[in-house]
C-alpha atoms as a PDB file:
ATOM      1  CA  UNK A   1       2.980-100.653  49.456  1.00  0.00           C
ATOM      2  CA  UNK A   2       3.202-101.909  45.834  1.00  0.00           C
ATOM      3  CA  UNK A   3       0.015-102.374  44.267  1.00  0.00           C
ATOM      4  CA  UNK A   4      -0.132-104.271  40.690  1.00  0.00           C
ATOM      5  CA  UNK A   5      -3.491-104.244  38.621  1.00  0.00           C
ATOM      6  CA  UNK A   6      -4.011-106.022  35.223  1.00  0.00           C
ATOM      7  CA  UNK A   7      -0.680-105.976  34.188  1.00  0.00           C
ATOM      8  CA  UNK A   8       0.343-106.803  30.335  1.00  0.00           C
ATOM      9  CA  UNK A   9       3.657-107.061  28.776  1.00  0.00           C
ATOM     10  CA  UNK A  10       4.851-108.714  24.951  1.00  0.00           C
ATOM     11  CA  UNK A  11       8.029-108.258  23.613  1.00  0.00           C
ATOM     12  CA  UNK A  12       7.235-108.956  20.015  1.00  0.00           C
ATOM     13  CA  UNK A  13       4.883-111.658  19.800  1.00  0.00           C
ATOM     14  CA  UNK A  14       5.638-112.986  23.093  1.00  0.00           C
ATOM     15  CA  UNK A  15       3.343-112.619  26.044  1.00  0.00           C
ATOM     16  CA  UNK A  16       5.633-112.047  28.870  1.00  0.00           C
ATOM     17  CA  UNK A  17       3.075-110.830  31.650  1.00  0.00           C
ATOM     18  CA  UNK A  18      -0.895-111.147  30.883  1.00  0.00           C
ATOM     19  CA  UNK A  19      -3.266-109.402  33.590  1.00  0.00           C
ATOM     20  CA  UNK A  20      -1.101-109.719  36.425  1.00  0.00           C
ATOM     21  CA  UNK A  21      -2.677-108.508  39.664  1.00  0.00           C
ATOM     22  CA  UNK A  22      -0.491-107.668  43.049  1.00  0.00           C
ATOM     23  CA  UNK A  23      -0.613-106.647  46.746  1.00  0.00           C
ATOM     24  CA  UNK A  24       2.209-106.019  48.739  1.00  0.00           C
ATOM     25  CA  UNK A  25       1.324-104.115  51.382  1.00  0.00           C
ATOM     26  CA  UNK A  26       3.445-104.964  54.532  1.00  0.00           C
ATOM     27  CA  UNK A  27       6.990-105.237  55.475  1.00  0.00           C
ATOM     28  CA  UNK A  28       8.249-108.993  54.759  1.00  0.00           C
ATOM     29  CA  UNK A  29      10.441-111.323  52.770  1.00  0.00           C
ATOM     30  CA  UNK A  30       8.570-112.083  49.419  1.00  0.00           C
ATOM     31  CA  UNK A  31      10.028-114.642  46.852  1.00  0.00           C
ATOM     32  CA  UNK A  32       9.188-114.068  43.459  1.00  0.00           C
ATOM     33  CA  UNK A  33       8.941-117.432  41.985  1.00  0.00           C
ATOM     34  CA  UNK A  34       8.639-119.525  38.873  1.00  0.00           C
ATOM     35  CA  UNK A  35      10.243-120.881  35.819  1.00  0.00           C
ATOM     36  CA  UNK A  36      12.943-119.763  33.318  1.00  0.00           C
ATOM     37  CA  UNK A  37      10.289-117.351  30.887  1.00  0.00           C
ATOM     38  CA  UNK A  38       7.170-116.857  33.250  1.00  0.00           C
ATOM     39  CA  UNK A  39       7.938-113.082  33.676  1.00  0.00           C
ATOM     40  CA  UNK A  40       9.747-112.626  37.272  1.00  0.00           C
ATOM     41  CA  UNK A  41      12.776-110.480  35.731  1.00  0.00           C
ATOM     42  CA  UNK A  42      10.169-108.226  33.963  1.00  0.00           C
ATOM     43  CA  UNK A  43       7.779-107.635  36.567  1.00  0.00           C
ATOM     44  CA  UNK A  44      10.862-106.502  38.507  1.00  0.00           C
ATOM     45  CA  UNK A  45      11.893-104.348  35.914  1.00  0.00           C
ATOM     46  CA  UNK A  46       8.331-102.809  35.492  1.00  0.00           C
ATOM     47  CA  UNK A  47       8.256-102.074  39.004  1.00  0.00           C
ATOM     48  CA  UNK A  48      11.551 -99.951  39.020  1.00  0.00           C
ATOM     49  CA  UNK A  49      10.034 -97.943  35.650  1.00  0.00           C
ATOM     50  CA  UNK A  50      13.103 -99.967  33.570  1.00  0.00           C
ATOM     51  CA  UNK A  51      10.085-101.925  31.310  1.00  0.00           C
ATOM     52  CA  UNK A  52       7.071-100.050  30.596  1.00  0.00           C
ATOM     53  CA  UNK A  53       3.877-101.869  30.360  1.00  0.00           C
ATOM     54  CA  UNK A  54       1.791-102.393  27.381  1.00  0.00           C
ATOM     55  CA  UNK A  55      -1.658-102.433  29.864  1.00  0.00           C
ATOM     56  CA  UNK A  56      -1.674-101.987  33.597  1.00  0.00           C
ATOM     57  CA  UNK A  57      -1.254 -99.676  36.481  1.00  0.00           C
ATOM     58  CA  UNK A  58       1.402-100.155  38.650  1.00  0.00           C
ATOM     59  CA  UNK A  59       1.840 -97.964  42.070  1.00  0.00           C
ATOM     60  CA  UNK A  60       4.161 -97.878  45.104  1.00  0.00           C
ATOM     61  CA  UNK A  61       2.878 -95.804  47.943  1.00  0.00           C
ATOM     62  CA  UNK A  62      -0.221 -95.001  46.462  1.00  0.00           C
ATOM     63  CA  UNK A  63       1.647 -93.237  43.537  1.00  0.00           C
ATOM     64  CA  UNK A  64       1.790 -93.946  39.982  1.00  0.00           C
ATOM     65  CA  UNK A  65       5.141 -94.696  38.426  1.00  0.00           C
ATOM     66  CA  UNK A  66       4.430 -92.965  35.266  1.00  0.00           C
ATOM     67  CA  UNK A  67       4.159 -89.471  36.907  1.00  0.00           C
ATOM     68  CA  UNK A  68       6.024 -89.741  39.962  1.00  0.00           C
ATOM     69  CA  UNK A  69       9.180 -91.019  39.194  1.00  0.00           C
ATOM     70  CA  UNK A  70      11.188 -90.136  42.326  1.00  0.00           C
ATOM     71  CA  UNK A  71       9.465 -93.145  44.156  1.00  0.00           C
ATOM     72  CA  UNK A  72      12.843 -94.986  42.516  1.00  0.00           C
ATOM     73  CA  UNK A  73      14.754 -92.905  45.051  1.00  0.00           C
ATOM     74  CA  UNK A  74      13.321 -94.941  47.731  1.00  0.00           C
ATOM     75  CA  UNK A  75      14.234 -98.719  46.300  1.00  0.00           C
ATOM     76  CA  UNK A  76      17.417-100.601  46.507  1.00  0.00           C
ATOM     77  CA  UNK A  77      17.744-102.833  43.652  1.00  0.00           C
ATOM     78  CA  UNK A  78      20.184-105.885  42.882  1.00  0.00           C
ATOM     79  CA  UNK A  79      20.471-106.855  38.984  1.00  0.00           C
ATOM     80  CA  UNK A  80      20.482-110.133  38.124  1.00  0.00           C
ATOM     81  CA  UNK A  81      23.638-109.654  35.934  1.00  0.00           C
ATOM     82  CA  UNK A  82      25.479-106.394  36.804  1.00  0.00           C
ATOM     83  CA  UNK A  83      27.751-104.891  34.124  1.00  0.00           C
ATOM     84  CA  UNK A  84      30.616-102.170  35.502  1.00  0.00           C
ATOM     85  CA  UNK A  85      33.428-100.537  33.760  1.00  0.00           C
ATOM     86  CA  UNK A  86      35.882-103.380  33.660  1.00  0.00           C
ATOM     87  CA  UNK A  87      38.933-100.776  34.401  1.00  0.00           C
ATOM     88  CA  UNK A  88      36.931 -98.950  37.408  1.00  0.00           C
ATOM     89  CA  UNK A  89      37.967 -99.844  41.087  1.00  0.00           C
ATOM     90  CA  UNK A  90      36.159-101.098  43.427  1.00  0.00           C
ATOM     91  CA  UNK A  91      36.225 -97.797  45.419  1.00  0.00           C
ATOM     92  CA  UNK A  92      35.682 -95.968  42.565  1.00  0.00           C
ATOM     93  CA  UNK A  93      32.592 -97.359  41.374  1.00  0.00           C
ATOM     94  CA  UNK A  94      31.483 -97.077  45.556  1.00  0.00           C
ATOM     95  CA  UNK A  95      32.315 -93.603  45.607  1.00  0.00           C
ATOM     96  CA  UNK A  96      30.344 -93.384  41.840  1.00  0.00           C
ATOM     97  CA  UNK A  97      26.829 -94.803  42.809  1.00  0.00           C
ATOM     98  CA  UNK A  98      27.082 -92.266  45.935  1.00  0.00           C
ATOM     99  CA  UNK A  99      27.756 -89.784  44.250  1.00  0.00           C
ATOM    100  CA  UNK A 100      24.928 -90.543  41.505  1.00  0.00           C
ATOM    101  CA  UNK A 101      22.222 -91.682  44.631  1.00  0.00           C
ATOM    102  CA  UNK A 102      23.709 -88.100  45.748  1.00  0.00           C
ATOM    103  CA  UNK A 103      23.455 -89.806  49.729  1.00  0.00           C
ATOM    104  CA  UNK A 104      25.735 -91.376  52.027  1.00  0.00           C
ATOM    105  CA  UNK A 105      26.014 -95.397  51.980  1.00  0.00           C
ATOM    106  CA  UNK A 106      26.943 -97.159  54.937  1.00  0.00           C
ATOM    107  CA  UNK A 107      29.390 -99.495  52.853  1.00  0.00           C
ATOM    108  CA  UNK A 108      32.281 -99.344  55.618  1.00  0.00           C
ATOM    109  CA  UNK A 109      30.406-102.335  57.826  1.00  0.00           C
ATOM    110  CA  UNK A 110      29.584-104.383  54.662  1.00  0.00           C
ATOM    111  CA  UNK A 111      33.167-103.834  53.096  1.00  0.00           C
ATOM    112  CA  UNK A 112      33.955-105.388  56.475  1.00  0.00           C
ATOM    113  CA  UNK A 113      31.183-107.694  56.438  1.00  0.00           C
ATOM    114  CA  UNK A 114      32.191-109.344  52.982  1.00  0.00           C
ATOM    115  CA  UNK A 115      36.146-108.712  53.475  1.00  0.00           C
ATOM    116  CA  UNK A 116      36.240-106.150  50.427  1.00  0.00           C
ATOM    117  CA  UNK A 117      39.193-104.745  51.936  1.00  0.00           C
ATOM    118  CA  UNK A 118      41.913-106.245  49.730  1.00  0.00           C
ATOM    119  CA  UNK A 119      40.035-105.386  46.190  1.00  0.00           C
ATOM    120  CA  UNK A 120      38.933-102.011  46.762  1.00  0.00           C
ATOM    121  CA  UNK A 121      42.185-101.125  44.922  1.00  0.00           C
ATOM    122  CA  UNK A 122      41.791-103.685  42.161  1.00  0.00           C
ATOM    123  CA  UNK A 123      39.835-103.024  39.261  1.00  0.00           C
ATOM    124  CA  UNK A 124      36.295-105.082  38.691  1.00  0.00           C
ATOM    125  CA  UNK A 125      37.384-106.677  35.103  1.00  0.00           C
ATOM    126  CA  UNK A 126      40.299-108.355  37.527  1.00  0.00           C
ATOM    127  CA  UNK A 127      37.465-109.709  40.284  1.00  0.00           C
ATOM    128  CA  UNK A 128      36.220-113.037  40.349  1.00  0.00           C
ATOM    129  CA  UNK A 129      32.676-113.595  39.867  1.00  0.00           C
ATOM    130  CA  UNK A 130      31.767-114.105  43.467  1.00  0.00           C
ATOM    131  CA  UNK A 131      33.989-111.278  44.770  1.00  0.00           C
ATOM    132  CA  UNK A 132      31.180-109.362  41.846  1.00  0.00           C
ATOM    133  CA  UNK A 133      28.731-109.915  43.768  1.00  0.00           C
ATOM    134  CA  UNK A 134      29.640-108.943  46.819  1.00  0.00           C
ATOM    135  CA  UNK A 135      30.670-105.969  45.838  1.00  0.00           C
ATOM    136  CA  UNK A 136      26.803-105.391  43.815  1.00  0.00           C
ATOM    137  CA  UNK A 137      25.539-106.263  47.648  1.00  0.00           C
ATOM    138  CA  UNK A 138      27.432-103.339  48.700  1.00  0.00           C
ATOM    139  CA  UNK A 139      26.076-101.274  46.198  1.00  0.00           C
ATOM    140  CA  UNK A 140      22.231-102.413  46.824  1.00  0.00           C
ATOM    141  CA  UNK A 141      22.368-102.625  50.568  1.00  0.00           C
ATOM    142  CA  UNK A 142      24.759 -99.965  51.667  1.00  0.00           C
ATOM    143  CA  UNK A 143      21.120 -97.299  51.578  1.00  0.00           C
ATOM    144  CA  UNK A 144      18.950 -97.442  53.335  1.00  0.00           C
ATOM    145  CA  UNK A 145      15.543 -97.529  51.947  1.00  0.00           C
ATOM    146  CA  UNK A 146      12.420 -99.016  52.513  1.00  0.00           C
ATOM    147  CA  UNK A 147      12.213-101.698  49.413  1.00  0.00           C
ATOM    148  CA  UNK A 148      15.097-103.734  48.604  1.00  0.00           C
ATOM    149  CA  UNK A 149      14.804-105.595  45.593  1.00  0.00           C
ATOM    150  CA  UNK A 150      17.172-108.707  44.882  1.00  0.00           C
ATOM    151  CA  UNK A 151      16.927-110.622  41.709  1.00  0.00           C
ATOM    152  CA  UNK A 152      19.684-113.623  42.348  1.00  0.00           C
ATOM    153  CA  UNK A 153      21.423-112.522  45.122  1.00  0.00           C
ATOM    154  CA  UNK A 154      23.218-116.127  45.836  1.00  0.00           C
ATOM    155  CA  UNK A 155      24.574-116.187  42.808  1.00  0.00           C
ATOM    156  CA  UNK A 156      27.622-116.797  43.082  1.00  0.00           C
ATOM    157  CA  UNK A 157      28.716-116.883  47.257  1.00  0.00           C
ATOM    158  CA  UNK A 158      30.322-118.807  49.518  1.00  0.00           C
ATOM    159  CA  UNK A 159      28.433-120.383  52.536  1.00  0.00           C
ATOM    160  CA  UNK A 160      29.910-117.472  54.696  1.00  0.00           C
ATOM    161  CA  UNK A 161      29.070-114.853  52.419  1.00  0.00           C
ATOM    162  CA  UNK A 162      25.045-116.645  52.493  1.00  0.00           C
ATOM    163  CA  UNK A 163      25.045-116.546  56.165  1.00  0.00           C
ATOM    164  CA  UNK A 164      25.956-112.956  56.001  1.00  0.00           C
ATOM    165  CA  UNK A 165      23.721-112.429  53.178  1.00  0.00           C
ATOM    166  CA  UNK A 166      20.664-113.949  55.375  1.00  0.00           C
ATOM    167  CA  UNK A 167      21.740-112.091  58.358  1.00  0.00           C
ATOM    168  CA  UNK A 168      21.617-108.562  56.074  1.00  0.00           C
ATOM    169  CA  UNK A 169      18.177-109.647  54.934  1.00  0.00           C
ATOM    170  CA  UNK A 170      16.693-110.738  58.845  1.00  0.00           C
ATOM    171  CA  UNK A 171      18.316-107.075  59.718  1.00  0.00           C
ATOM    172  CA  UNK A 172      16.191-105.314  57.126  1.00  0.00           C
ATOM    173  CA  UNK A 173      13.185-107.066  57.674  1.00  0.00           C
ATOM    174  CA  UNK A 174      13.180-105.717  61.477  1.00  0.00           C
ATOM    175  CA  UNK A 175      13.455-102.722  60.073  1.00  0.00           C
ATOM    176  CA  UNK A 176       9.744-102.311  58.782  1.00  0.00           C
ATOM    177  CA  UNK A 177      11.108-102.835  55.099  1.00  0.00           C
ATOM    178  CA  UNK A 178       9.436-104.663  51.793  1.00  0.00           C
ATOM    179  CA  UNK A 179      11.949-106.830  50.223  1.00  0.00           C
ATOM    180  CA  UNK A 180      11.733-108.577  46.499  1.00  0.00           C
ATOM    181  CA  UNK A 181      13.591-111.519  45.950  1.00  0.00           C
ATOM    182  CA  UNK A 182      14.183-113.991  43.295  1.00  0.00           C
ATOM    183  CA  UNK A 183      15.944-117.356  43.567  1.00  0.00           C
ATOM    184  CA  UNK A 184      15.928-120.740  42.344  1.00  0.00           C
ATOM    185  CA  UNK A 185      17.639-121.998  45.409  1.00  0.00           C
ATOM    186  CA  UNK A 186      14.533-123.046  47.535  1.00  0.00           C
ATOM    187  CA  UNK A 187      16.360-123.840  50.306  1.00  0.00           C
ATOM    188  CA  UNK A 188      16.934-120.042  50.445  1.00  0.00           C
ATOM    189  CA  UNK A 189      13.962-119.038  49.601  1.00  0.00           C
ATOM    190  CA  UNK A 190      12.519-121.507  52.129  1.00  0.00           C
ATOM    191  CA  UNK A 191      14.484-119.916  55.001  1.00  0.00           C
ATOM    192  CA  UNK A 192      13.962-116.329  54.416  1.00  0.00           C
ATOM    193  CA  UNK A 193      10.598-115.804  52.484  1.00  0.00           C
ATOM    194  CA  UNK A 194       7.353-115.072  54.330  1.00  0.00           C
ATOM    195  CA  UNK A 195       5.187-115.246  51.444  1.00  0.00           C
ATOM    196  CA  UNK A 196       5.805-116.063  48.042  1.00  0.00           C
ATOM    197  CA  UNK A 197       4.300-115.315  44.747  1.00  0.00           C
ATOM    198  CA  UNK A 198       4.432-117.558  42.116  1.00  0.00           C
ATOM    199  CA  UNK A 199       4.365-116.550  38.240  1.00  0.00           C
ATOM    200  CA  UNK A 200       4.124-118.993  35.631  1.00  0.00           C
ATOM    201  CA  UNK A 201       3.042-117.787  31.738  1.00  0.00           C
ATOM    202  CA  UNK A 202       3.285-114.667  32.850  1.00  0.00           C
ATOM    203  CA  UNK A 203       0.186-114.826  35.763  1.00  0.00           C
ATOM    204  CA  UNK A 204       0.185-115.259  39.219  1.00  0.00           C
ATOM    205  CA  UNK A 205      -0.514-118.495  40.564  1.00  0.00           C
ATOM    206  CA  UNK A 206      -0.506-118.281  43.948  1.00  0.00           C
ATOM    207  CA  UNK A 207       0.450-116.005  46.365  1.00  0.00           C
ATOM    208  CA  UNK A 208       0.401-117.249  49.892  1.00  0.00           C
ATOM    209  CA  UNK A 209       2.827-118.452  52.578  1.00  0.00           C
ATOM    210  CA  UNK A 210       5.054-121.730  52.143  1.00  0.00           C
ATOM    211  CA  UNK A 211       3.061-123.877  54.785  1.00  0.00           C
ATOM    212  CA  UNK A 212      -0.293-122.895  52.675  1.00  0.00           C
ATOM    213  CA  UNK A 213       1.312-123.988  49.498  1.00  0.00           C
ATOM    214  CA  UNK A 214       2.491-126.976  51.175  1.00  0.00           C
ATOM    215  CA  UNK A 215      -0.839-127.689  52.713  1.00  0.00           C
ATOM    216  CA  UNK A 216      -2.750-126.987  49.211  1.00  0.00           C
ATOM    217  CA  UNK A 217      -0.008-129.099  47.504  1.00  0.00           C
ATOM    218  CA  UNK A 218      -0.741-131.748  50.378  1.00  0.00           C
ATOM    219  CA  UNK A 219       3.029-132.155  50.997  1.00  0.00           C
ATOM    220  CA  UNK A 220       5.611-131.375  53.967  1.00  0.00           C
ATOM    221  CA  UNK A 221       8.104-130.520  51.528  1.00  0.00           C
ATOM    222  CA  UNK A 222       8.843-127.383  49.379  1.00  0.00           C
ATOM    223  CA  UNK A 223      10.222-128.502  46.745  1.00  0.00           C
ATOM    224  CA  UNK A 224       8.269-131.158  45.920  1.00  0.00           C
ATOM    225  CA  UNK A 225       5.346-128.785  46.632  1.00  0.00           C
ATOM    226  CA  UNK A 226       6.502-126.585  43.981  1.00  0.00           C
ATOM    227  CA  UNK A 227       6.995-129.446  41.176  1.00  0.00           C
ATOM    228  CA  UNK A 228       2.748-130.481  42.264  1.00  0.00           C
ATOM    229  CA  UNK A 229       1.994-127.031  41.398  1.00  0.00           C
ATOM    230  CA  UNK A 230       4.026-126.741  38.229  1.00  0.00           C
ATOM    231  CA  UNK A 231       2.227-130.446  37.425  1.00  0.00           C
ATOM    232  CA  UNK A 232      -1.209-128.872  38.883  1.00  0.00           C
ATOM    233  CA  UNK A 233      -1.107-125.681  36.772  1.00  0.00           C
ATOM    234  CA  UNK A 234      -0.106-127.928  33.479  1.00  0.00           C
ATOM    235  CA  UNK A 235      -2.217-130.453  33.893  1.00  0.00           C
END
């Protein structure tokens, strides 16, 4: 469970998140949604302890991440934009997160899975941008813990490595596990998510599932149901 109460974040003068309240209490797919700016990235990153909140209380499984930090060892996480050692190899930065996670990854069927085989000897400065992140998948998915956090993880693949991505996800999901993602691809988000919570100026909007947005929105498309709320919420 991840439970969020009256959460506050500014970086300077900017109010990034502003009494942000959140449940997650069961396994599922939820989508994290919203504009460029309305605080998705940072309420990630105050979940894993990477952003610490000006006001708030954040827990996960009923403990506090300001005194019991070892509830990280129990989340997978995907960075938006993940920076390696450009000279590293691909098996050596494998071998590197086990060895910091101190645990053993089951990266041999998703090497397979993505067809890593042919770079694990070339160095990550030499990759291509979509080989990147497949190889971050790897890192995030190859544990197996009970949140799995994704910010972006489409960025960047082919339709076969999205099929396999989806697959990965569905797998995970059977497995009793909470999973964070973010994504402006709706169509994704639309195919995976069982709930979603929308942010925008750093509050939550709506939390609910995609056919009760659509019915609120009174619209049978998601999309377009998103745009109504963006116009609803400005308006």
């Amino acid at each position: 469970m991840i439970q969020i109460e009256q959460l506050h974040k500014k970086f300077g003068k900017n109010k990034i998140l502003e009494g942000v309240n959140l449940t997650i209490g069961s396994q599922g797919v939820f989508a994290i949604l919203g504009p460029n700016g309305s605080g998705k990235t940072t309420l990630i990153k105050t979940i894993l302890g990477m952003v610490i909140p000006d006001k708030g209380i954040v827990t996960v499984n009923e403990n506090s991440i300001k005194t019991h930090w070892k509830y990280r060892d129990d989340i997978d996480y995907l960075p938006q934009i993940a920076n390696f050692p450009a000279n590293l190899k691909v098996r050596e930065l494998i071998a590197m997160i086990k060895d910091l996670r101190n645990r053993q990854g089951n990266d041999e069927r998703l090497i397979s899975l993505f067809k890593l085989q042919p770079f694990l000897s070339k160095k990550l400065g030499n990759l291509s941008g979509g080989t990147k992140q497949k190889v971050n998948l790897v890192l995030t998915l190859m544990f197996d813990s009970p949140i799995i956090i994704l910010d972006e993880p489409t960025t960047g693949l082919d339709p076969i490595a999205l099929l396999h991505l989806k697959q990965l996800i569905a797998e995970e999901k059977e497995k009793g596990k909470i999973i964070l993602i973010t994504s402006h691809i709706m169509g994704f988000v639309e195919e995976i998510a069982d709930e979603i919570v929308f942010l925008l100026e750093g509050k939550v909007y709506f939390k609910g599932t995609i056919d009760t947005l659509k019915t609120q929105m009174e619209t049978s498309n998601f999309e377009q149901a998103i745009a109504s709320l963006l116009t609803y919420e400005n308006a």
